[in-house]
N, C-alpha and C. Protein backbone atom coordinates (compact mmCIF):
# COMPACT_ATOMS: atom_id res chain seq x y z
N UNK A 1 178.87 -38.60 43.48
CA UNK A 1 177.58 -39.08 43.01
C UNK A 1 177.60 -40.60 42.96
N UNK A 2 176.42 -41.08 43.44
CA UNK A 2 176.34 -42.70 43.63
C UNK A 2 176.25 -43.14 42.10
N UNK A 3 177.39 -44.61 41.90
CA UNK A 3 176.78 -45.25 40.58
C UNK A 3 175.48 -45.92 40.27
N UNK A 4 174.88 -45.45 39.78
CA UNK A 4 173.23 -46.17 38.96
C UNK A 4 173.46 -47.44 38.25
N UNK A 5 173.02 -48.39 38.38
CA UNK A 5 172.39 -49.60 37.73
C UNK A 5 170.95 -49.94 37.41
N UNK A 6 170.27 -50.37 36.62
CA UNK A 6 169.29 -50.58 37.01
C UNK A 6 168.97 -51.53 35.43
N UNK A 7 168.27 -52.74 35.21
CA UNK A 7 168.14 -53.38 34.57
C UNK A 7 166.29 -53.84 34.01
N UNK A 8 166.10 -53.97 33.34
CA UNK A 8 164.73 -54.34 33.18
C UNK A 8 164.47 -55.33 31.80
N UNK A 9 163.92 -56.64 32.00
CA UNK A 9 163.63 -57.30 30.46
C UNK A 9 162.42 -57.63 29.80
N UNK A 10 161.85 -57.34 28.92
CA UNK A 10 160.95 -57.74 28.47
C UNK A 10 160.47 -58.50 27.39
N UNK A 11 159.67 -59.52 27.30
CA UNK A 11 159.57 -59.98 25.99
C UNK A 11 158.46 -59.62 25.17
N UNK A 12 158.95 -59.77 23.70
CA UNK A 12 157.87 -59.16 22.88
C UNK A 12 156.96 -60.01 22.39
N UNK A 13 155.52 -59.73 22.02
CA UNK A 13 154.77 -60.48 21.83
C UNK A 13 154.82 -60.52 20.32
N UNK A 14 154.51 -61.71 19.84
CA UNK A 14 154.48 -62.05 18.44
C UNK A 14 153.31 -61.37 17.80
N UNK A 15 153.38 -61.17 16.29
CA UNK A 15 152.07 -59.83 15.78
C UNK A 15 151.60 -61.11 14.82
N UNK A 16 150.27 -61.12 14.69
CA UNK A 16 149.64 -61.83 13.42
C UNK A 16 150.73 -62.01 12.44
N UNK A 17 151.45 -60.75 12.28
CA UNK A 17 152.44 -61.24 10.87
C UNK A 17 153.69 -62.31 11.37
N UNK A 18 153.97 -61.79 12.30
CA UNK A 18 155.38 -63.00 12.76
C UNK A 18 154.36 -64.35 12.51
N UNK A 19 153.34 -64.75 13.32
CA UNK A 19 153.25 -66.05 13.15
C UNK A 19 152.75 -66.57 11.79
N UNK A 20 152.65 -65.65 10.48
CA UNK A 20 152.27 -65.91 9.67
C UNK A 20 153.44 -66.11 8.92
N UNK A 21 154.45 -65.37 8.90
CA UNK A 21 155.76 -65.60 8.18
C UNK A 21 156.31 -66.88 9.15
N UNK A 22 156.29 -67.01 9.55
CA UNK A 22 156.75 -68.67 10.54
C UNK A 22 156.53 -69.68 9.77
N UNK A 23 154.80 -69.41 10.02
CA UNK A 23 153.91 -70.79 9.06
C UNK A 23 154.23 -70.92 8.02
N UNK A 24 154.57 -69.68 7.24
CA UNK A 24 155.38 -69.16 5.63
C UNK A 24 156.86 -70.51 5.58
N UNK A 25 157.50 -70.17 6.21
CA UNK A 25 159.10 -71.03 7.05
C UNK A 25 158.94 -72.25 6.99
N UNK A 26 157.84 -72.55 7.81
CA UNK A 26 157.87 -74.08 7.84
C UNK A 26 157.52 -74.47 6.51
N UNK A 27 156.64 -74.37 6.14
CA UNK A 27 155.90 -74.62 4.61
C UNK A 27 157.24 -74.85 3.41
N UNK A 28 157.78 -73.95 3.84
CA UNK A 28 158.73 -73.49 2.55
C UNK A 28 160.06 -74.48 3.10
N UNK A 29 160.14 -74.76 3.91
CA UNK A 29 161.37 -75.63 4.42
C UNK A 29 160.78 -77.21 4.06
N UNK A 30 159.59 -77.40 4.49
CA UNK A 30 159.32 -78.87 4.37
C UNK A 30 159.24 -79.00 2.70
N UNK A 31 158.75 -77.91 2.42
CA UNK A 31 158.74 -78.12 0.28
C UNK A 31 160.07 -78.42 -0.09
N UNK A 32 160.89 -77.29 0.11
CA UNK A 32 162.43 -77.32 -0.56
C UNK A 32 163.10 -78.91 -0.01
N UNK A 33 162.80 -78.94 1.44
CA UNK A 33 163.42 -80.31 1.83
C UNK A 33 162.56 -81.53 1.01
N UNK A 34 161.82 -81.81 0.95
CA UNK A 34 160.93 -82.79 0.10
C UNK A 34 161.32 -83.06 -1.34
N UNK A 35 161.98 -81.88 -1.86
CA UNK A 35 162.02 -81.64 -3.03
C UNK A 35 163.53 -81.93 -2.73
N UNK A 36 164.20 -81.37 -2.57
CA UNK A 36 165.75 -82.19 -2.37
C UNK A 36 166.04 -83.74 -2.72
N UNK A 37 165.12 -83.98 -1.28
CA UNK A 37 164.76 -85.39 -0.86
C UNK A 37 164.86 -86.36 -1.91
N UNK A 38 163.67 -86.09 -2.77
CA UNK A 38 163.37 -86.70 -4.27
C UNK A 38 164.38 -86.61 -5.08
N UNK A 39 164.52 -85.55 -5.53
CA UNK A 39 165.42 -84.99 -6.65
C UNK A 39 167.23 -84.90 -6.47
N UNK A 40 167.24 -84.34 -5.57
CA UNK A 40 168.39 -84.74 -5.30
C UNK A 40 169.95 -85.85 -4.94
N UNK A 41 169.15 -86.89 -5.05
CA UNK A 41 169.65 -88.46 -5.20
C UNK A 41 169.92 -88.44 -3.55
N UNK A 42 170.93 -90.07 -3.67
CA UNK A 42 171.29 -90.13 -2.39
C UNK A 42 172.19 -89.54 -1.31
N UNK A 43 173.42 -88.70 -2.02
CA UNK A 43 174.59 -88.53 -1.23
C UNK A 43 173.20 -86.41 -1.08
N UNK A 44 173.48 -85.64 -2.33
CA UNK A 44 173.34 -84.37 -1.96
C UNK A 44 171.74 -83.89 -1.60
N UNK A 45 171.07 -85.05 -2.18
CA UNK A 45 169.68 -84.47 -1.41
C UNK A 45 169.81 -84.62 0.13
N UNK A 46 169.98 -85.08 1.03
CA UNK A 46 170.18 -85.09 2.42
C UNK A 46 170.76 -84.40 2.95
N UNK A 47 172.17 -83.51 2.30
CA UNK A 47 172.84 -82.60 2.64
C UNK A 47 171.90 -81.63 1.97
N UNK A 48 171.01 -81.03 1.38
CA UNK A 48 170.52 -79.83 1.02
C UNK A 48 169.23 -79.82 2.00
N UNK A 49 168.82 -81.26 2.46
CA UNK A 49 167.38 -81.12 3.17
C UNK A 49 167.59 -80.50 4.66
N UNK A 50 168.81 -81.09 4.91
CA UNK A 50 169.56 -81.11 6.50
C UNK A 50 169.76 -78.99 6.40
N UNK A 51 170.02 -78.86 5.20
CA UNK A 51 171.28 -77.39 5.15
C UNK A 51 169.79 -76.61 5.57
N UNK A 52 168.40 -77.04 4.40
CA UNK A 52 167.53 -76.40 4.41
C UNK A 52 166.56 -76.39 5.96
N UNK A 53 166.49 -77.28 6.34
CA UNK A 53 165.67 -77.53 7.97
C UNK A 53 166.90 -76.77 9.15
N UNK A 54 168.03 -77.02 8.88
CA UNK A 54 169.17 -76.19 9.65
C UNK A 54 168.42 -74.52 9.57
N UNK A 55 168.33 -73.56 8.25
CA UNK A 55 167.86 -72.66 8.27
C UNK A 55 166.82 -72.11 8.81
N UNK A 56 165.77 -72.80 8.22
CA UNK A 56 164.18 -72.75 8.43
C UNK A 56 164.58 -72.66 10.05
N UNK A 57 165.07 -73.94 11.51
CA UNK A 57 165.57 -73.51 12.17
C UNK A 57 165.91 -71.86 12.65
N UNK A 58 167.01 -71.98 11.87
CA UNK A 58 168.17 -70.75 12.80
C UNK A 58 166.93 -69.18 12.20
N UNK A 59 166.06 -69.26 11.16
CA UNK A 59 165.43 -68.35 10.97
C UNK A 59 163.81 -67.88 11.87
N UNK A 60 163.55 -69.09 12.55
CA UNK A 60 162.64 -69.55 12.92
C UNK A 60 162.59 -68.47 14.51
N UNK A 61 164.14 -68.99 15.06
CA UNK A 61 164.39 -69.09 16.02
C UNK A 61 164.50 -66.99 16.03
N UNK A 62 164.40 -66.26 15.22
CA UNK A 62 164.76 -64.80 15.18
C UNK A 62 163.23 -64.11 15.66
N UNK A 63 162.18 -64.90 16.04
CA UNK A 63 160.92 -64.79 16.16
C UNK A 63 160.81 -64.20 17.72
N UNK A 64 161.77 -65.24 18.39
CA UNK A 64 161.42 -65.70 20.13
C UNK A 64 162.50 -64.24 20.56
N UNK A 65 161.80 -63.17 20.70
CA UNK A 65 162.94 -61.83 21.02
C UNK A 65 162.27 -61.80 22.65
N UNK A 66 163.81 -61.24 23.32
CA UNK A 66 163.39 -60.11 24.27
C UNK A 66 163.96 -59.00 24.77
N UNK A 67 164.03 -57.72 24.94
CA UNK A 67 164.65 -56.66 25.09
C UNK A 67 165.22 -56.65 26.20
N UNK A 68 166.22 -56.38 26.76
CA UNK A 68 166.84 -55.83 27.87
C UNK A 68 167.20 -54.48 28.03
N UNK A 69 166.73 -53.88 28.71
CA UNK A 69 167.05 -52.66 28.97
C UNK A 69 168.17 -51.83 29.99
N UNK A 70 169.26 -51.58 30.15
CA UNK A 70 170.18 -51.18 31.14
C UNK A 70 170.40 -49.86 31.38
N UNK A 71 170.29 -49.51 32.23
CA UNK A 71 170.30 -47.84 32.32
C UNK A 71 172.27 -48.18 33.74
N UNK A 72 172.75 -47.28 33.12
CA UNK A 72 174.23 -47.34 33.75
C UNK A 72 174.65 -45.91 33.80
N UNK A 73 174.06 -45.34 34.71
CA UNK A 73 174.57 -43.73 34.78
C UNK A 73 173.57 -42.58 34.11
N UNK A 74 174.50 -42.33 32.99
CA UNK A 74 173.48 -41.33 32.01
C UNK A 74 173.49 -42.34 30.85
N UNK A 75 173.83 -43.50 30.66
CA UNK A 75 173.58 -44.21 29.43
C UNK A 75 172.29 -45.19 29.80
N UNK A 76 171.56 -45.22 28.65
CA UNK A 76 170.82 -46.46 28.28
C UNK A 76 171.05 -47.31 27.51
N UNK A 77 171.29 -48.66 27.56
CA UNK A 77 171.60 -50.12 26.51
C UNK A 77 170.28 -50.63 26.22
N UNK A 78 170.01 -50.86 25.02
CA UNK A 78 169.09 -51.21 24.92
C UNK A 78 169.95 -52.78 24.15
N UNK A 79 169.12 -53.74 24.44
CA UNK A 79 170.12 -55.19 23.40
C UNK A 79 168.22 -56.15 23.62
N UNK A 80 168.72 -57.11 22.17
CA UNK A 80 167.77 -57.84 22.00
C UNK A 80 168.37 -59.17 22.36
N UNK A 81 167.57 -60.15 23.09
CA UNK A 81 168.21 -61.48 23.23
C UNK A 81 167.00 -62.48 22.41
N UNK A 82 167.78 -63.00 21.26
CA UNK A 82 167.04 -63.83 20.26
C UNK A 82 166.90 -65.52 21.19
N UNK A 83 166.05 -66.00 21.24
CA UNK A 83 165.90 -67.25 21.84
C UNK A 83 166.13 -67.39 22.46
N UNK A 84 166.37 -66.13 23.88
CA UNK A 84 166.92 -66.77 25.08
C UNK A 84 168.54 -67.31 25.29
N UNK A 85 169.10 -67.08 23.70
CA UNK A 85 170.70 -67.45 23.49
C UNK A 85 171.56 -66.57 23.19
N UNK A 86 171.15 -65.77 21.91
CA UNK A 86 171.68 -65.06 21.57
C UNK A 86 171.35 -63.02 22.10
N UNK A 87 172.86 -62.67 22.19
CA UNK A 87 172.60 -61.15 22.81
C UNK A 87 173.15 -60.17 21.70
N UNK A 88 172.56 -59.27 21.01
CA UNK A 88 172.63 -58.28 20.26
C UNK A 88 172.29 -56.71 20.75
N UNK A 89 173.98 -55.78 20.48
CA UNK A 89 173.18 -54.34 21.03
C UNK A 89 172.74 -53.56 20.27
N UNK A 90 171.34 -53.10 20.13
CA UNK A 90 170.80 -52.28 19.19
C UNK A 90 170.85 -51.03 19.19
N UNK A 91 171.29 -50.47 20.52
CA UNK A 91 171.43 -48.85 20.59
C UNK A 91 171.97 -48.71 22.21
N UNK A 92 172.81 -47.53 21.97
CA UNK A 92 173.19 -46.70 23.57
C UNK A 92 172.37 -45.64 23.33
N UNK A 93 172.11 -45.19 24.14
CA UNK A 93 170.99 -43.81 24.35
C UNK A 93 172.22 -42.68 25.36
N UNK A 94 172.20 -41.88 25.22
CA UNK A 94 172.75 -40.95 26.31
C UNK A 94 171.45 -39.96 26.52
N UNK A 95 171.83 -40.33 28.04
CA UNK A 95 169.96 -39.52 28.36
C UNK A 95 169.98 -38.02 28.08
N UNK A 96 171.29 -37.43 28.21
CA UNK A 96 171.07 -35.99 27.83
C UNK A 96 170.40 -35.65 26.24
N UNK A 97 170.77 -36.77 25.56
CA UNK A 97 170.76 -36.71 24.22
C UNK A 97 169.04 -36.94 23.72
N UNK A 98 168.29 -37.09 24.93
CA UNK A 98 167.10 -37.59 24.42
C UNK A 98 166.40 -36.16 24.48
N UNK A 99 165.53 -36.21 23.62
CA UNK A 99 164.51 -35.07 23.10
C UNK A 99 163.20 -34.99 23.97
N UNK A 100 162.68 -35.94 23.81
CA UNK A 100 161.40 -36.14 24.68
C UNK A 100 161.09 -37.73 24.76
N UNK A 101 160.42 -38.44 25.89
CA UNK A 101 160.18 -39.90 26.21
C UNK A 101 158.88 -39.49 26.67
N UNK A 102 158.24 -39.82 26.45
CA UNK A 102 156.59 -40.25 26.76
C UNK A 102 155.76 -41.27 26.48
N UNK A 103 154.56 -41.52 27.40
CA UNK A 103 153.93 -42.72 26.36
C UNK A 103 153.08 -42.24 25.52
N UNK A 104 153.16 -43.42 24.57
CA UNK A 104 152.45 -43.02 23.00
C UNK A 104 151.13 -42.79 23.12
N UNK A 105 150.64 -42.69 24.28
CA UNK A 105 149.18 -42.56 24.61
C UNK A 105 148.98 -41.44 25.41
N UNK A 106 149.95 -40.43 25.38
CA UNK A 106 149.95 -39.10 25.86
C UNK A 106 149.82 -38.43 24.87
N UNK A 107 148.73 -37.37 24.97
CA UNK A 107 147.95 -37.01 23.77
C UNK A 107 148.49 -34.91 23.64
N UNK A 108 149.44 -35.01 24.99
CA UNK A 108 149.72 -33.90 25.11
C UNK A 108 151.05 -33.42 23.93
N UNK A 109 151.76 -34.63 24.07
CA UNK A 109 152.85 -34.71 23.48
C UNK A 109 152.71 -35.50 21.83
N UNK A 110 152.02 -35.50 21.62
CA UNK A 110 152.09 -36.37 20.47
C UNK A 110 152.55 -35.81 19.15
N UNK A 111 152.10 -34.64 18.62
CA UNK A 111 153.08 -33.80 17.81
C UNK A 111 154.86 -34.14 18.13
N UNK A 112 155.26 -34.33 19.19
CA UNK A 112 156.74 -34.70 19.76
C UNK A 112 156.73 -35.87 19.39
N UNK A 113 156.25 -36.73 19.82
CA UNK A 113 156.41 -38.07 19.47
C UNK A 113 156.59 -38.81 18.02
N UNK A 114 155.90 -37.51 17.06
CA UNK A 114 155.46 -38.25 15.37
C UNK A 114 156.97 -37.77 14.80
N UNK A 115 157.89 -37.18 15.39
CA UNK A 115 159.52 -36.77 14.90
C UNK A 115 159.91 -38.33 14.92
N UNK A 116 161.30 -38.34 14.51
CA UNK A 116 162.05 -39.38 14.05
C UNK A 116 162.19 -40.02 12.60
N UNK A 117 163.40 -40.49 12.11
CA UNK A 117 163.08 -40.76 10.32
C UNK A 117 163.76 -42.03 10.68
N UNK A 118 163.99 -42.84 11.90
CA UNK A 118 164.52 -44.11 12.37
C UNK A 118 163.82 -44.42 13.28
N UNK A 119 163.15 -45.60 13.06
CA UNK A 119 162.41 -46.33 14.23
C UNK A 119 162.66 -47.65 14.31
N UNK A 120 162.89 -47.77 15.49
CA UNK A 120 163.46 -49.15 16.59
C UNK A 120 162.24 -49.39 17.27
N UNK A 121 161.44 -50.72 17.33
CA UNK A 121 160.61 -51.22 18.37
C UNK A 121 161.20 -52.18 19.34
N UNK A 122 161.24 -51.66 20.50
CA UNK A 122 162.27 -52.33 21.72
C UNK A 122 161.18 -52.84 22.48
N UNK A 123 159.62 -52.52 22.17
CA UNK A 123 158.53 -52.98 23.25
C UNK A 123 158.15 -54.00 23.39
N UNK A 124 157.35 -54.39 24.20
CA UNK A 124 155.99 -55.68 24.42
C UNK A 124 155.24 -56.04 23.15
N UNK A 125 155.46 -54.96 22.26
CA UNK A 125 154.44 -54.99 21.16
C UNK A 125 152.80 -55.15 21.16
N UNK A 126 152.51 -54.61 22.38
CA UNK A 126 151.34 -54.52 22.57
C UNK A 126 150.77 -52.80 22.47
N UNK A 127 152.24 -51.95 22.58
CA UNK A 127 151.25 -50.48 22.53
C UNK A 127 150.47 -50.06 23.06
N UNK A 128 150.18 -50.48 24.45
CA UNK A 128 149.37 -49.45 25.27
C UNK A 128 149.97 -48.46 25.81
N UNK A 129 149.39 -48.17 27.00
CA UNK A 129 149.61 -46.91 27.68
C UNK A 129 151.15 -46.95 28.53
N UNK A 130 151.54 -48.01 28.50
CA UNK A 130 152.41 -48.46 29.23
C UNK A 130 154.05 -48.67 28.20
N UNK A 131 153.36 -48.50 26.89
CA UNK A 131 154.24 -48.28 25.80
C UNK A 131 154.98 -46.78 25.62
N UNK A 132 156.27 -46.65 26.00
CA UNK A 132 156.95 -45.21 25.98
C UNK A 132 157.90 -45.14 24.62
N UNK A 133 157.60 -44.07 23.77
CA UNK A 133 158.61 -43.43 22.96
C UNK A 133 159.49 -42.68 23.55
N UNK A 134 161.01 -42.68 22.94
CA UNK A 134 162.07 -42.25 22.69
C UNK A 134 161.98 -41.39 21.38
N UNK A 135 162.31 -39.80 21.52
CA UNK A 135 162.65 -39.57 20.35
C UNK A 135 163.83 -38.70 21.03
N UNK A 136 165.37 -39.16 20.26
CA UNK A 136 166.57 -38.50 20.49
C UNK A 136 167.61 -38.94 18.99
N UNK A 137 168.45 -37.80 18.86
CA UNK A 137 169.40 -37.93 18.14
C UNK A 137 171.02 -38.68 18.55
N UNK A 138 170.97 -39.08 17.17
CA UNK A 138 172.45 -40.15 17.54
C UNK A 138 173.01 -40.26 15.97
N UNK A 139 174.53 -40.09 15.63
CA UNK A 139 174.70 -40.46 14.68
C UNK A 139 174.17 -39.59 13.61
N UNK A 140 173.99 -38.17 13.82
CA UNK A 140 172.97 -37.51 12.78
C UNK A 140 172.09 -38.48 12.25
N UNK A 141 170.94 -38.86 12.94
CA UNK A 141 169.67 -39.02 12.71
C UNK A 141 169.04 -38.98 14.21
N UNK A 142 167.82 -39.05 13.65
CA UNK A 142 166.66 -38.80 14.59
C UNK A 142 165.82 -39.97 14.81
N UNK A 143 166.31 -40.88 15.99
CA UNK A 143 165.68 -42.08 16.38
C UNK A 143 164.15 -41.93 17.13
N UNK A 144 162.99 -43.03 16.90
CA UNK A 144 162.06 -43.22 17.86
C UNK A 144 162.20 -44.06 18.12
N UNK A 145 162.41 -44.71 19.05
CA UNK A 145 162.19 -46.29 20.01
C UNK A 145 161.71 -46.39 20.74
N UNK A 146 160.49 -47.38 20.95
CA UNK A 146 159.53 -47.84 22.18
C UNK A 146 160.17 -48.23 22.99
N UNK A 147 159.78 -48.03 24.00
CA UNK A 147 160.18 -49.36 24.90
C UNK A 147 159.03 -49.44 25.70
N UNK A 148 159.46 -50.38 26.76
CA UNK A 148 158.23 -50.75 27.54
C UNK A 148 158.67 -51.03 28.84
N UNK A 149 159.03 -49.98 29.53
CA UNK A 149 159.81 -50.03 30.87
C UNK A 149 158.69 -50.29 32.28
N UNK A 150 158.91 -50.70 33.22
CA UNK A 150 157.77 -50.88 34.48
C UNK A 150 158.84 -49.60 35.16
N UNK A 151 157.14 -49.62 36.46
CA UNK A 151 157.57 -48.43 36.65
C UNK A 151 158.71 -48.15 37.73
N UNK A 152 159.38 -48.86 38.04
CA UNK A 152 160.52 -48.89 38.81
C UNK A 152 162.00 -47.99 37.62
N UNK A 153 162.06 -48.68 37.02
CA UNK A 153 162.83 -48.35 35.55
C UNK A 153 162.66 -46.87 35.29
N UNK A 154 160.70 -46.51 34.94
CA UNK A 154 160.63 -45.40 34.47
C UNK A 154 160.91 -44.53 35.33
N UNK A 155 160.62 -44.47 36.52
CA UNK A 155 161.18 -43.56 37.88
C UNK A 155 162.20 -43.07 37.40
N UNK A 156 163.28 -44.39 37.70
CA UNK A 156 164.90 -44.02 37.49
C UNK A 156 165.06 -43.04 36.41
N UNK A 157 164.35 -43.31 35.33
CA UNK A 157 165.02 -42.95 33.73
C UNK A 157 164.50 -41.16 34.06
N UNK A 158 162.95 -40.86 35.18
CA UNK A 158 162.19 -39.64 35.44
C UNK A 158 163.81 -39.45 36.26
N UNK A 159 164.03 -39.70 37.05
CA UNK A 159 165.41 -39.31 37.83
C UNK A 159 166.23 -38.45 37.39
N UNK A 160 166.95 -39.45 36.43
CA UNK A 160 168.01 -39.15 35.39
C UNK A 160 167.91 -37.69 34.22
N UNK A 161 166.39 -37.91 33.92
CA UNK A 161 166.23 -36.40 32.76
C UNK A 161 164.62 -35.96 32.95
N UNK A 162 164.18 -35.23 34.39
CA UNK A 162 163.02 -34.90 34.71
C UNK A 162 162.03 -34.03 33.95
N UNK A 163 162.71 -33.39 33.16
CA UNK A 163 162.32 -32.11 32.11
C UNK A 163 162.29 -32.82 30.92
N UNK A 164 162.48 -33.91 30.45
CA UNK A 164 162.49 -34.42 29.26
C UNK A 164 161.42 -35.92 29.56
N UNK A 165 161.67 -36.43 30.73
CA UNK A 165 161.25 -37.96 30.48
C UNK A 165 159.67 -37.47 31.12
N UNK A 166 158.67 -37.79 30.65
CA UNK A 166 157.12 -37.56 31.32
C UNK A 166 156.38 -38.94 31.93
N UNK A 167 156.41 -38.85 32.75
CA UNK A 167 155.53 -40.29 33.37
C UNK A 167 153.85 -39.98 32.77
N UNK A 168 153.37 -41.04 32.29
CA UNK A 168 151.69 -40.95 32.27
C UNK A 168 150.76 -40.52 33.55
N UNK A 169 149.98 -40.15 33.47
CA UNK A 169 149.30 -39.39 34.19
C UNK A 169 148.17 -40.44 35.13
């Protein structure tokens, strides 16, 4: 049997609330630093303003996500890359292990889809039709995770588990 690769990335779009907790960030970084600034004299207010804008920073920066998706055989990787720098893996999938994949806008399956007591959003964050749930077990629990695969990807993944994975109609 031939080895499978197949890769796909997407980035997620920011929700009213991300850019509101941001604006939250900055606000709260320029206060605490200001307030250092003043209060803190010469040597440790500058080291608490610097420590505090360092954060506000490195917290700032947890906003700018994008998913990568790797399908390698019968496994799926799913990993988040924070700013374009940083790479984090959030889940392996084993495709046998998946229950049902559809999109959330398949109205056939949707009783299937409302399972899971763990949910992962791996998508665009936009939720259309083009938005696919995962519901499979791992770890004794019962995961849902979006993703948001094009359709080259979803083919493959229809390939891999034809009776389980449903393309939209």
């Amino acid at each position: 049997m031939a080895e499978i690769f197949k890769e796909y990335l997407v980035k997620q779009e920011k929700s009213p609330k991300d850019t509101l907790t941001q604006g939250g960030i900055v606000v709260g970084a320029v206060l605490i630093a200001a307030i250092a600034f003043l209060f803190g004299g010469q040597f440790i207010g500058p080291i608490i303003m610097l420590a505090v804008l360092f954060g506000a920073a490195t917290l700032f920066s947890k906003f700018n996500k994008e998913y990568e998706y790797i399908l390698t055989n019968n496994e799926l990787d799913i990993d988040v890359i924070f700013n374009k720098a940083k790479r984090k893996r959030v889940l392996t999938i084993d495709i046998k292990a998946i229950e049902v994949m559809a999109s959330i806008k398949d109205d056939r399956r949707k009783a299937d889809l409302q399972k899971g007591n763990k949910f992962i959003n791996a998508s665009d964050g936009k939720n259309g039709a083009n938005t696919y749930a995962i519901i499979t077990s791992k770890d004794s629990a019962l995961y849902k995770i979006l993703i948001t695969p094009n359709e080259s990807f979803l083919n493959e993944l229809h390939r891999q588990a034809p009776h389980k994975v449903f393309k939209k109609i």
